[in-house]
N, C-alpha and C. Protein backbone atom coordinates (compact mmCIF):
# COMPACT_ATOMS: atom_id res chain seq x y z
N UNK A 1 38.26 156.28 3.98
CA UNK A 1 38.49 156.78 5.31
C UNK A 1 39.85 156.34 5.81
N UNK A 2 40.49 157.10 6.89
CA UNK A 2 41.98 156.88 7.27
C UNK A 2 41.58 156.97 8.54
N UNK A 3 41.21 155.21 9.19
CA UNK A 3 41.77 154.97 10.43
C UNK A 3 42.37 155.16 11.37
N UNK A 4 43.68 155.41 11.09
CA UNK A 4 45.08 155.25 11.64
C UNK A 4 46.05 156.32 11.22
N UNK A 5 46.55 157.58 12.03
CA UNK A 5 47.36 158.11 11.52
C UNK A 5 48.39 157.64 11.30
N UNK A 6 49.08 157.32 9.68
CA UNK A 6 50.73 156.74 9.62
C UNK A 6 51.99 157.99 9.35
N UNK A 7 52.50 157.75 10.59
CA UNK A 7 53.37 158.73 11.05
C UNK A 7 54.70 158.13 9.65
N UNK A 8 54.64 157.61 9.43
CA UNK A 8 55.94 156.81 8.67
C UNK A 8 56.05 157.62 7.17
N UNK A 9 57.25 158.03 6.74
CA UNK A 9 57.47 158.75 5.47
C UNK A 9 57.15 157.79 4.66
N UNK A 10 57.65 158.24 3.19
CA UNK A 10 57.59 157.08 2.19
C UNK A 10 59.02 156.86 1.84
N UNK A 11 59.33 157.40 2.23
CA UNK A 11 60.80 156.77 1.86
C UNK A 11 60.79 155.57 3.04
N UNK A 12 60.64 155.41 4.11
CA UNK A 12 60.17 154.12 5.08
C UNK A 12 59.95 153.01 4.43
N UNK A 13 59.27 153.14 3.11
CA UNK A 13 58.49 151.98 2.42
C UNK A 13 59.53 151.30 1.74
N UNK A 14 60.85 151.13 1.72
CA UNK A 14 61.98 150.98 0.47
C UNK A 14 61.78 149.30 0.94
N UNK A 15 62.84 148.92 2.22
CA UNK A 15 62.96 147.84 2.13
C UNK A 15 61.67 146.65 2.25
N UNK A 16 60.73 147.33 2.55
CA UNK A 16 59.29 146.30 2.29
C UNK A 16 59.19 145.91 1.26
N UNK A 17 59.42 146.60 0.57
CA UNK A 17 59.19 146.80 -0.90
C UNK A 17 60.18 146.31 -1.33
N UNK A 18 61.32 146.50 -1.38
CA UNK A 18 62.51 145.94 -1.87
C UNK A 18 62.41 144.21 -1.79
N UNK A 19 62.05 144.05 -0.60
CA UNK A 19 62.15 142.55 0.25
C UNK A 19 60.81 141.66 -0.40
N UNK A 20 59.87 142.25 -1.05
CA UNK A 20 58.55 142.11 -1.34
C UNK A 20 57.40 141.64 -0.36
N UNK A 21 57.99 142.13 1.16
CA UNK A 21 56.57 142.26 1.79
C UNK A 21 55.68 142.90 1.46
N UNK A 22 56.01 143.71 0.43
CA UNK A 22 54.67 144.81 0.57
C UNK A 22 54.64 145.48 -1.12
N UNK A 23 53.59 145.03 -2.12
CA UNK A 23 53.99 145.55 -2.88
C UNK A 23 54.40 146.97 -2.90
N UNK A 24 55.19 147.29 -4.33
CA UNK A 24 55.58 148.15 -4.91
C UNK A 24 54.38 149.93 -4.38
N UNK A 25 54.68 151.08 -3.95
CA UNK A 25 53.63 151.89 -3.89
C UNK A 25 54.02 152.71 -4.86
N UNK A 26 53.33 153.41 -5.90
CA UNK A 26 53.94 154.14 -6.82
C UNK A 26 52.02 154.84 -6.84
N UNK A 27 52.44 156.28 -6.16
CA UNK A 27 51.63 157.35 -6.55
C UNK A 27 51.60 158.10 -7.67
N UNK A 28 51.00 159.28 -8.14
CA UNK A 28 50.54 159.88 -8.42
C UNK A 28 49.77 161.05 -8.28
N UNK A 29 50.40 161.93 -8.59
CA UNK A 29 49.29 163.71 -8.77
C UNK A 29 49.39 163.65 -9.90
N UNK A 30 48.56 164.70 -10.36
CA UNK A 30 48.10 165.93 -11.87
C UNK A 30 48.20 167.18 -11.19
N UNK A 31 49.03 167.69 -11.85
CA UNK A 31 49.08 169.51 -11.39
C UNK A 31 47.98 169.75 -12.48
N UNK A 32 46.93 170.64 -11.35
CA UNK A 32 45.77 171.37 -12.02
C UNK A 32 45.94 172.52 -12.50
N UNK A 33 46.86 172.87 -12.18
CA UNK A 33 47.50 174.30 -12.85
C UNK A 33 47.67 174.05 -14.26
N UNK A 34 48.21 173.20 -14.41
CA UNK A 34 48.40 173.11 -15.91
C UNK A 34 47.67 172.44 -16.66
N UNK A 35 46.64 171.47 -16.03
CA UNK A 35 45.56 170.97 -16.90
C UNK A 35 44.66 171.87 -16.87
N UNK A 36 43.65 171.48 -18.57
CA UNK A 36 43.67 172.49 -19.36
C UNK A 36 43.94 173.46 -20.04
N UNK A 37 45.33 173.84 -20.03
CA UNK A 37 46.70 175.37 -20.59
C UNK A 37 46.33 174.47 -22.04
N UNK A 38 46.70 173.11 -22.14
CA UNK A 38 46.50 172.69 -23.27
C UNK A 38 46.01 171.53 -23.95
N UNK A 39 45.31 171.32 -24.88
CA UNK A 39 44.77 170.12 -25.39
C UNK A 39 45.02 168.63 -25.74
N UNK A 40 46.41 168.90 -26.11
CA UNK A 40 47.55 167.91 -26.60
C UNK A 40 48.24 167.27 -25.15
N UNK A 41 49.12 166.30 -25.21
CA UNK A 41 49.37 165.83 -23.88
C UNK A 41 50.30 166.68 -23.51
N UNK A 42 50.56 167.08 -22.22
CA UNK A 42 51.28 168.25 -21.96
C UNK A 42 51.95 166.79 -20.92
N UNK A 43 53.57 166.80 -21.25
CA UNK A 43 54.62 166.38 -20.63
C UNK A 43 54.94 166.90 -19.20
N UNK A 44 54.33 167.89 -18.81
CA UNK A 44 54.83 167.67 -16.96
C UNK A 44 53.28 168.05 -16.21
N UNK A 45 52.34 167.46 -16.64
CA UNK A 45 51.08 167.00 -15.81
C UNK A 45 51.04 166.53 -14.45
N UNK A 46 51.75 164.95 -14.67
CA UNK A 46 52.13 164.14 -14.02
C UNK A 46 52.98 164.00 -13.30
N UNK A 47 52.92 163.74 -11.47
CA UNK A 47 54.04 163.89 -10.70
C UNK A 47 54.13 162.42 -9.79
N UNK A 48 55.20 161.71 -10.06
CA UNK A 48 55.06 160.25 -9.61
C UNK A 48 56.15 159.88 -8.24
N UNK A 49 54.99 159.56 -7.09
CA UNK A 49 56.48 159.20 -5.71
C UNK A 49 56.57 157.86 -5.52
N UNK A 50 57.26 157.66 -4.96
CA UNK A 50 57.42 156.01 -4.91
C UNK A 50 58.39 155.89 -3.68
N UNK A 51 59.09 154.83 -3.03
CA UNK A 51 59.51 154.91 -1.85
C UNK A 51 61.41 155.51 -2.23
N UNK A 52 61.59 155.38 -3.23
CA UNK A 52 62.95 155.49 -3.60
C UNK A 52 63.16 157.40 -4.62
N UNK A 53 62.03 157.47 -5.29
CA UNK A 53 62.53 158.83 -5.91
C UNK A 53 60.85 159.29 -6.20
N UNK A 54 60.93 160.91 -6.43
CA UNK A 54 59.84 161.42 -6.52
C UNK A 54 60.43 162.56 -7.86
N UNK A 55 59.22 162.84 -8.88
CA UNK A 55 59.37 163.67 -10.25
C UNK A 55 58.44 163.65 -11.18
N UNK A 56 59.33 164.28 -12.37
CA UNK A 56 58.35 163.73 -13.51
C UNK A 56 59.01 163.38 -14.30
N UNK A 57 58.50 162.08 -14.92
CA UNK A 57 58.66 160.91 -15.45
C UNK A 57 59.40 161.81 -16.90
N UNK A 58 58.03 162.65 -17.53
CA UNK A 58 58.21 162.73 -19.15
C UNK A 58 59.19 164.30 -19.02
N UNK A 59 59.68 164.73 -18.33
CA UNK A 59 60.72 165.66 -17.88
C UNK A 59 61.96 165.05 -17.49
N UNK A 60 62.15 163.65 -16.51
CA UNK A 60 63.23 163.52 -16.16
C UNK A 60 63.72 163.94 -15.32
N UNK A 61 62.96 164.54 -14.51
CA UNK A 61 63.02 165.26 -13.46
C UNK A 61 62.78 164.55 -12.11
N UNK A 62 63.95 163.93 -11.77
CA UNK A 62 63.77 163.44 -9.98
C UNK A 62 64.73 163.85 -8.94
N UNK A 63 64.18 163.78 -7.66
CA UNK A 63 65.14 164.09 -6.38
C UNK A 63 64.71 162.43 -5.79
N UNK A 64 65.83 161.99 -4.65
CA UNK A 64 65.39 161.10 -4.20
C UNK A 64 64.24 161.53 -3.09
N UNK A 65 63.01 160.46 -2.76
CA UNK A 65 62.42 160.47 -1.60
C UNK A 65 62.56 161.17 -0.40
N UNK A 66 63.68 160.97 -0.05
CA UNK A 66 63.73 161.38 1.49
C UNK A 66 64.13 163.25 1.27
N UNK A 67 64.46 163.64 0.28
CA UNK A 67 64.11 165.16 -0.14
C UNK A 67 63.10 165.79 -0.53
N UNK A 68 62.32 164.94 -0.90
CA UNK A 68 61.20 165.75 -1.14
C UNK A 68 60.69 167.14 -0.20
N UNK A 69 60.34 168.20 -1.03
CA UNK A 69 60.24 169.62 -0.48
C UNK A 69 61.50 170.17 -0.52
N UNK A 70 62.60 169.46 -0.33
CA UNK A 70 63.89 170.41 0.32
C UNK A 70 64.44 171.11 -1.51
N UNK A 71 64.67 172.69 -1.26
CA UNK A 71 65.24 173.13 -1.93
C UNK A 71 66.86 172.90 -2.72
N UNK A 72 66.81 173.27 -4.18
CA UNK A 72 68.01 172.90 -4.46
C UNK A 72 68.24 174.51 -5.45
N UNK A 73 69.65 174.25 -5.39
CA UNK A 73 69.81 175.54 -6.45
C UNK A 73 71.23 174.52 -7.21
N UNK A 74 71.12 174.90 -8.85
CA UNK A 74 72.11 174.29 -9.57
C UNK A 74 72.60 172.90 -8.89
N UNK A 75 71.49 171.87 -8.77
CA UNK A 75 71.62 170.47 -8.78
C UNK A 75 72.30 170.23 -6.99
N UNK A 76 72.41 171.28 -6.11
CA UNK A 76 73.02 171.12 -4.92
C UNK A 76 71.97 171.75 -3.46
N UNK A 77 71.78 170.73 -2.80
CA UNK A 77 71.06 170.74 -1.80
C UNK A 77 71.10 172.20 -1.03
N UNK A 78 70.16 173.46 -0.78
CA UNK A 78 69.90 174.46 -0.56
C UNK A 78 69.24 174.48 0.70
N UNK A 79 68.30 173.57 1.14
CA UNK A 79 67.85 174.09 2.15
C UNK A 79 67.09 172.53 2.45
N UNK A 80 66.96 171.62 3.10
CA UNK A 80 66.20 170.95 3.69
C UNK A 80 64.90 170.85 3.83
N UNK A 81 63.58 170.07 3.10
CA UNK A 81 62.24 170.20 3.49
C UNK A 81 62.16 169.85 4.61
N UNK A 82 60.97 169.95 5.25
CA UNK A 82 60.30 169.35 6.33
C UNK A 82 59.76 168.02 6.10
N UNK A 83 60.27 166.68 6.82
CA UNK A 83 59.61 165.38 6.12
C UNK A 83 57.98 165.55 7.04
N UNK A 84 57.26 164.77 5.54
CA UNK A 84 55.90 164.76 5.34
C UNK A 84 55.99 163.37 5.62
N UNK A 85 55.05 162.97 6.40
CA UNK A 85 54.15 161.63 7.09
C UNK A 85 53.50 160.99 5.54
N UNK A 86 53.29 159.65 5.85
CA UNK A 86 52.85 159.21 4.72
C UNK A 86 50.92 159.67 4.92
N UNK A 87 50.65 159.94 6.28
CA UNK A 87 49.00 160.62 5.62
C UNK A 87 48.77 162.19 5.12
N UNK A 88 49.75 162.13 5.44
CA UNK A 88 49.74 163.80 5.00
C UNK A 88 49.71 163.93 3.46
N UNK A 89 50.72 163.08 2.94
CA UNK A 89 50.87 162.92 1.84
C UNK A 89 50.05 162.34 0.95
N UNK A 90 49.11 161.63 1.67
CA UNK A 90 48.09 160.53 0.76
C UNK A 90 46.99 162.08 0.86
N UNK A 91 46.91 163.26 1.58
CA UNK A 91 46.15 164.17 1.48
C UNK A 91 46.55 164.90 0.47
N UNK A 92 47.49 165.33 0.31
CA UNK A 92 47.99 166.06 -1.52
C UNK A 92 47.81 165.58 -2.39
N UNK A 93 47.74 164.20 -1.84
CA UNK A 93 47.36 163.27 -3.61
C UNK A 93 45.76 163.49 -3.79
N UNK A 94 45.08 163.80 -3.34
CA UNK A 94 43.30 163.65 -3.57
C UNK A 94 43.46 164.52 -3.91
């Protein structure tokens, strides 16, 4: 259950974390889209955020944190996401 709405992004979480008030937060999704396509380990399953960069790991594929959502075209910032609250976000992850 979620108490408390936390209005605070995750990129917010750097210097806690940095400073070690607060451990390390390192999430996790599975895109369901692609589990099951195949049997063998399929390399972009897995999508990992953390307070400093968000991607996939076995792709190599990251933007920093505080972009997350915002569009890019050829490696250059396109359009700005909308920043997501850290409960909002703990709701995409379930």
């Amino acid at each position: 259950f979620i108490f408390q709405i936390d209005e605070n992004e995750l990129a917010d979480h750097r210097e806690a974390s940095e400073t070690g008030i607060n451990p390390y937060p390192i999430y996790a999704a599975v895109d369901k889209e692609k589990l099951g396509e195949d049997e063998g380990n399929y390399p972009g399953i897995w999508f990992e955020f953390t307070p400093h960069e968000s991607g996939y790991t076995a792709l190599g594929a990251f933007v920093s944190t505080k972009y997350l959502g915002s569009e890019f075209q050829e490696g250059k910032l396109k359009k700005r996401g909308k920043k997501k609250s850290i409960s909002y976000m703990q709701g995409e992850y379930s």
